[in-house]
N, C-alpha and C. Protein backbone atom coordinates (compact mmCIF):
# COMPACT_ATOMS: atom_id res chain seq x y z
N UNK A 1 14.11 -3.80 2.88
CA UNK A 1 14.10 -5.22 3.18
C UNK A 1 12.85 -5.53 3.99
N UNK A 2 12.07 -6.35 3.79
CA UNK A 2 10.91 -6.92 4.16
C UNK A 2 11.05 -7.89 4.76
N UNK A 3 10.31 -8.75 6.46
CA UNK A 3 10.05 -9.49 7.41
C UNK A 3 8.73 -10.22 7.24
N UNK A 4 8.45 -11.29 7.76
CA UNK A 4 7.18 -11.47 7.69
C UNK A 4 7.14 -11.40 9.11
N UNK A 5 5.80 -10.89 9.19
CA UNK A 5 4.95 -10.32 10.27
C UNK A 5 3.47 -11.48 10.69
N UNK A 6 3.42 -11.86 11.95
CA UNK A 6 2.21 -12.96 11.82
C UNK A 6 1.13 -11.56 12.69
N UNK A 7 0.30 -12.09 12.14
CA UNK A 7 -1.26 -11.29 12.50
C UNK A 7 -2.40 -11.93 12.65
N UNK A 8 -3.62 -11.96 13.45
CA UNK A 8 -4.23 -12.99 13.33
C UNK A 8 -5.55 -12.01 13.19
N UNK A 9 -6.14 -12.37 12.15
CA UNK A 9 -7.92 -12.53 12.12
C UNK A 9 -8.71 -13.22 12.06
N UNK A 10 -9.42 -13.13 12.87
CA UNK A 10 -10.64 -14.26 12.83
C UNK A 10 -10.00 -15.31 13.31
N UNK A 11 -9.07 -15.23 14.41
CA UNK A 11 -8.75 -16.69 14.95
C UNK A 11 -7.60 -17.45 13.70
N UNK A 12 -7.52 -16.82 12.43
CA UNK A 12 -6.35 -16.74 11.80
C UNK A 12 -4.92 -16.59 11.53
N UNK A 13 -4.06 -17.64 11.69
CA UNK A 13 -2.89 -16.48 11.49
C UNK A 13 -2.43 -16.21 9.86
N UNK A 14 -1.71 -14.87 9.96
CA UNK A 14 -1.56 -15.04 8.11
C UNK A 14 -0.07 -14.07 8.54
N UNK A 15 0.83 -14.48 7.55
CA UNK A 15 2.31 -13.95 7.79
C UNK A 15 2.26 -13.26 6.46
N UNK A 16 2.63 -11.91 6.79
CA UNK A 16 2.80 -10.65 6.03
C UNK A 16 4.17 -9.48 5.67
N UNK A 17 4.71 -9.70 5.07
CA UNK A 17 5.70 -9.40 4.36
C UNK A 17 5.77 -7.88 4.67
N UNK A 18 6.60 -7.33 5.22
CA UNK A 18 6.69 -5.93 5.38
C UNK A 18 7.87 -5.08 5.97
N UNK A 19 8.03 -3.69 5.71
CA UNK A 19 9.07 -3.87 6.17
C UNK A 19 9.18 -3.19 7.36
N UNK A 20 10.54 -3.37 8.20
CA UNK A 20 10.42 -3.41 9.92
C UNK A 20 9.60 -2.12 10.74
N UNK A 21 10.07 -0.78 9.29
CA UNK A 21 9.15 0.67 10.31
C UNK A 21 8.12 0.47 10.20
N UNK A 22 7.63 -0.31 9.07
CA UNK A 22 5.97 -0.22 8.72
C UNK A 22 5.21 -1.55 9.66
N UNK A 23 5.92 -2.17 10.38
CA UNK A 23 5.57 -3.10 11.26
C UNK A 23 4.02 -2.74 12.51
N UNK A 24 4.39 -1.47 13.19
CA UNK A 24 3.50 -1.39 14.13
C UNK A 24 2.17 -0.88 13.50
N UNK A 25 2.33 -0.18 12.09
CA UNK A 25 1.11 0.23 11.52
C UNK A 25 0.46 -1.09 11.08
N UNK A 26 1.32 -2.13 10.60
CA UNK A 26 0.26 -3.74 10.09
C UNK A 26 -0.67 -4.11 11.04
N UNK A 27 0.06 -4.22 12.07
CA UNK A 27 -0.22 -5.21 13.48
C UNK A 27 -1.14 -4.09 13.91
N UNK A 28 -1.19 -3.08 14.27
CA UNK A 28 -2.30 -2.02 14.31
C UNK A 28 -3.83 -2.21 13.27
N UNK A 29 -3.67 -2.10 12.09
CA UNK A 29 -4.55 -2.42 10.80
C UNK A 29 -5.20 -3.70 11.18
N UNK A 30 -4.56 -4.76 11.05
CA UNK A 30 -5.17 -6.08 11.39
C UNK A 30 -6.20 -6.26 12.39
N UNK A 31 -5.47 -5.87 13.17
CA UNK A 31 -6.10 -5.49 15.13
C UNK A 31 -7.52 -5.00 14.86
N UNK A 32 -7.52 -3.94 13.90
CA UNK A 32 -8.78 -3.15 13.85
C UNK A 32 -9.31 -3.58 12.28
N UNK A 33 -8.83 -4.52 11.81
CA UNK A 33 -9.67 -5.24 10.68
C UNK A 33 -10.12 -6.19 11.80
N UNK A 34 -9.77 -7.04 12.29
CA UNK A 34 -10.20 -8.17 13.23
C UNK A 34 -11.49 -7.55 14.22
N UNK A 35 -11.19 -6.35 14.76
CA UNK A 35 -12.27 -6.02 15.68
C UNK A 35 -13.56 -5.75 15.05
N UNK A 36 -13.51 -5.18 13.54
CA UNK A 36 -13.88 -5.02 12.79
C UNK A 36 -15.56 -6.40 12.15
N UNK A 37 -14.10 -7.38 11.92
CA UNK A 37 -14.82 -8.05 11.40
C UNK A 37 -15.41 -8.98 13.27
N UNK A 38 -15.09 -8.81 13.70
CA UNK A 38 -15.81 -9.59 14.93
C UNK A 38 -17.10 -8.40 15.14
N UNK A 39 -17.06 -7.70 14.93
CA UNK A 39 -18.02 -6.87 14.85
C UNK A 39 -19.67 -7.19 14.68
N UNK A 40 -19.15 -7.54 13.34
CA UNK A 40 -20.12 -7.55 12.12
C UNK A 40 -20.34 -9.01 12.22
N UNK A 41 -19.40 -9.95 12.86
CA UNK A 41 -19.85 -11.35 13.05
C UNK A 41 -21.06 -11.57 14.08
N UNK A 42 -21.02 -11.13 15.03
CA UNK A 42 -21.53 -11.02 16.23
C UNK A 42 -22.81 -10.53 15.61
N UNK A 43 -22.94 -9.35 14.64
CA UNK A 43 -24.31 -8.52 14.36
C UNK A 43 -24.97 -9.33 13.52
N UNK A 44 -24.35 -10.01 12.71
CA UNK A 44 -24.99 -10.64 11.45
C UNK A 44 -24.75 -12.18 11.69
N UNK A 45 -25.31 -12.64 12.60
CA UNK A 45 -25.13 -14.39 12.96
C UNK A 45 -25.18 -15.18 11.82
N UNK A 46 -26.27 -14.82 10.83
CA UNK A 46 -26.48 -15.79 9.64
C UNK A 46 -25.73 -15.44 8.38
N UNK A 47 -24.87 -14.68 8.73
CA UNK A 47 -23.94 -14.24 7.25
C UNK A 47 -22.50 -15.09 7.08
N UNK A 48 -22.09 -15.04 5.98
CA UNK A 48 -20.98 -16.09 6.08
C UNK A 48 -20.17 -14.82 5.62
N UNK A 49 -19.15 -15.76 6.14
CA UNK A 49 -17.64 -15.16 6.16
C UNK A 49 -17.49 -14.08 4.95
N UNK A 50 -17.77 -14.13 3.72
CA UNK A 50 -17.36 -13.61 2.58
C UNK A 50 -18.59 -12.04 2.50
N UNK A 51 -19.45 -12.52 3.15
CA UNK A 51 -20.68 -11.29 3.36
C UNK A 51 -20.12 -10.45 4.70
N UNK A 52 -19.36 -11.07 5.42
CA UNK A 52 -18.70 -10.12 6.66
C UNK A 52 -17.58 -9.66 5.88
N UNK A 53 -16.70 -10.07 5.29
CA UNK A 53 -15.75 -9.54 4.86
C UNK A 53 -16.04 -7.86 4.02
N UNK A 54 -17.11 -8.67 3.15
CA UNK A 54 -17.39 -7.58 2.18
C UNK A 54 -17.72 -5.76 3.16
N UNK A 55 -19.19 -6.13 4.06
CA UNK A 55 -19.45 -5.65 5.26
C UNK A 55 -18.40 -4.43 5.78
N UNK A 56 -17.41 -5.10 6.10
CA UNK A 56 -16.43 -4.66 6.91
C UNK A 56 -15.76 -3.81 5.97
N UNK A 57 -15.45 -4.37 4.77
CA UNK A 57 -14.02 -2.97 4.00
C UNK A 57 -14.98 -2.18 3.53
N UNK A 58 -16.52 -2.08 3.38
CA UNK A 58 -17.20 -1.05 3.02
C UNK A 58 -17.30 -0.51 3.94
N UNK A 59 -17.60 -0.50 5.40
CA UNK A 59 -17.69 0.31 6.42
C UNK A 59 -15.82 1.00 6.56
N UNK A 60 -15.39 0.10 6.48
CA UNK A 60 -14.19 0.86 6.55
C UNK A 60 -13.39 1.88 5.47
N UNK A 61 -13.98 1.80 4.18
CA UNK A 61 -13.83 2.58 3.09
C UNK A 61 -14.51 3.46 3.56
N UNK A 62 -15.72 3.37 4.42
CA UNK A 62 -16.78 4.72 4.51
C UNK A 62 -16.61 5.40 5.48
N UNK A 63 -15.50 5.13 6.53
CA UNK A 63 -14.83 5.64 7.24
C UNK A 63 -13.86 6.62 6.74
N UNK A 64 -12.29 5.38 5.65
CA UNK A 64 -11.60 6.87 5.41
C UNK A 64 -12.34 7.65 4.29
N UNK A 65 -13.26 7.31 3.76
CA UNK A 65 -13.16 8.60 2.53
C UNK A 65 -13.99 10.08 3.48
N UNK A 66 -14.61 9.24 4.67
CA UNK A 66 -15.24 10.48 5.55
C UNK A 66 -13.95 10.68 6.08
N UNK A 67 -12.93 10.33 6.60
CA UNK A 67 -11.90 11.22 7.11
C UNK A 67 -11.34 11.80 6.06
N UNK A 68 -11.10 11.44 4.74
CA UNK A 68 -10.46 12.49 3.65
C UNK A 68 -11.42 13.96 3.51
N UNK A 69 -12.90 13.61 3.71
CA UNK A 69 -13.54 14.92 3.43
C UNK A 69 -13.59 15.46 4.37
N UNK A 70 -13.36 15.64 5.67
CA UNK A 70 -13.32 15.67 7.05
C UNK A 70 -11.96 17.01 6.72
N UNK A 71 -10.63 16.21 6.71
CA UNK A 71 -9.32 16.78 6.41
C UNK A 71 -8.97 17.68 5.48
N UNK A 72 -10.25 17.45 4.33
CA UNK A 72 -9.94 18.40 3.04
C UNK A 72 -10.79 19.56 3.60
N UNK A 73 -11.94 19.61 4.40
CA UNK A 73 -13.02 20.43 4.66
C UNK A 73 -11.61 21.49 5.84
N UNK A 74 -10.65 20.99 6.69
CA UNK A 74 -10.37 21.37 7.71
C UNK A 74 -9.28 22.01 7.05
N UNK A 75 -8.62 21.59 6.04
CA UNK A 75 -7.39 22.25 5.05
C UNK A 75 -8.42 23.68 4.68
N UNK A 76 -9.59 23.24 3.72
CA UNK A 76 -9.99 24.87 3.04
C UNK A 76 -9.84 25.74 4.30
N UNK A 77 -10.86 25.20 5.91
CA UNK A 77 -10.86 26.45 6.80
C UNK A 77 -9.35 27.06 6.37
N UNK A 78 -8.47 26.28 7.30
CA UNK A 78 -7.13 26.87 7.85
C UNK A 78 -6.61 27.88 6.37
N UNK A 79 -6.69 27.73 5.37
CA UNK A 79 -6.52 28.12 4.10
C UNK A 79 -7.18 29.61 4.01
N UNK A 80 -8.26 29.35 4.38
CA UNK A 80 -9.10 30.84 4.52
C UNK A 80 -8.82 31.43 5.78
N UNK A 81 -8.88 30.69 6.75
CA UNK A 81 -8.13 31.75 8.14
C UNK A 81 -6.93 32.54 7.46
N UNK A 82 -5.85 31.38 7.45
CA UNK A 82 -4.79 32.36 6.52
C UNK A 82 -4.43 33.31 6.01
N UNK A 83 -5.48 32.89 4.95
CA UNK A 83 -5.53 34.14 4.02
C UNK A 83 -6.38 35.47 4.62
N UNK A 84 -7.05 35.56 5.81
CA UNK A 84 -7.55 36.41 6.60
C UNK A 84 -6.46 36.92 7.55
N UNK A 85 -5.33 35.92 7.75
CA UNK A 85 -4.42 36.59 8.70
C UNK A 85 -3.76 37.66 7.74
N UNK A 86 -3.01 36.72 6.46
CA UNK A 86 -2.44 37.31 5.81
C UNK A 86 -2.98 38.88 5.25
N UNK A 87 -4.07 38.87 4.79
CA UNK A 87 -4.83 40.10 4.60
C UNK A 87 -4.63 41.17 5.74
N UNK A 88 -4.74 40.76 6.95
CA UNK A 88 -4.57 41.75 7.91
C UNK A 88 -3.23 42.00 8.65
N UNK A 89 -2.27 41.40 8.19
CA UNK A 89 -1.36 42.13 8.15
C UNK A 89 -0.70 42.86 6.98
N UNK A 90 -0.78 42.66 5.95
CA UNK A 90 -0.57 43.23 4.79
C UNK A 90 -1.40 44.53 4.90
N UNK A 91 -2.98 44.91 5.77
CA UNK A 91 -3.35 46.07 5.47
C UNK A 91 -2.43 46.86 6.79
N UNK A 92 -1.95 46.05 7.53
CA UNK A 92 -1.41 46.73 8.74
C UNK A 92 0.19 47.30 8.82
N UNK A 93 1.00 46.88 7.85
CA UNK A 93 2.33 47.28 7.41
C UNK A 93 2.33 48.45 6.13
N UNK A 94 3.46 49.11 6.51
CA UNK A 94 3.71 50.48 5.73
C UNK A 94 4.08 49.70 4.26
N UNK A 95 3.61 49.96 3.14
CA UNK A 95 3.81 49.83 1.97
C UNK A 95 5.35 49.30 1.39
N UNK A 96 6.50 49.81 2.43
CA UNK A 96 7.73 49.73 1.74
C UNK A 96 7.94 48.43 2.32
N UNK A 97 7.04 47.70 3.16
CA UNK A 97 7.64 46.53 3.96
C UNK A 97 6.71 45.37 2.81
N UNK A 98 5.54 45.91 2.19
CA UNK A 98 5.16 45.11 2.17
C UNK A 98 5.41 43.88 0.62
């Protein structure tokens, strides 16, 4: 079951449909779309609204796909530690255990 949720950007409010657990992650998102785009307002005085917008979800796309390669880079380590633990105990147990 879904609530609407008010959020404001840009001095905006906009009511958003969601549901109650996923509440503090919206109001979170917004918060940091808004800081976001005040950002880029402030940097780019002569840009209009639709050139900040754009601005903003590309910096923020270029954010998570650097945290996906970030997380995938930190999965292979732990993957290869692993398999280095695993290796050394497998050479370190008697055969019938292993």
């Amino acid at each position: 079951m879904s609530e609407p949720v008010a959020v404001r950007i840009l001095d905006r409010e906009y009511l958003i449909a969601c549901a109650p657990e996923e509440r503090a992650g919206l109001v979170a998102a917004a918060n940091y779309l808004d800081g976001k785009l005040r950002e880029l307002r402030e940097a780019h005085r002569g840009g209009g609204l639709e050139r900040i917008a754009v601005l903003a979800g590309l910096n923020i796309a270029h954010e998570l796909l650097g945290e996906r390669r970030a997380g995938a880079d930190r999965d292979a380590h732990l993957e290869r530690h692993l398999q280095t633990l695993k290796s050394k105990l497998d050479a370190g147990l008697p055969a019938s255990l292993q």
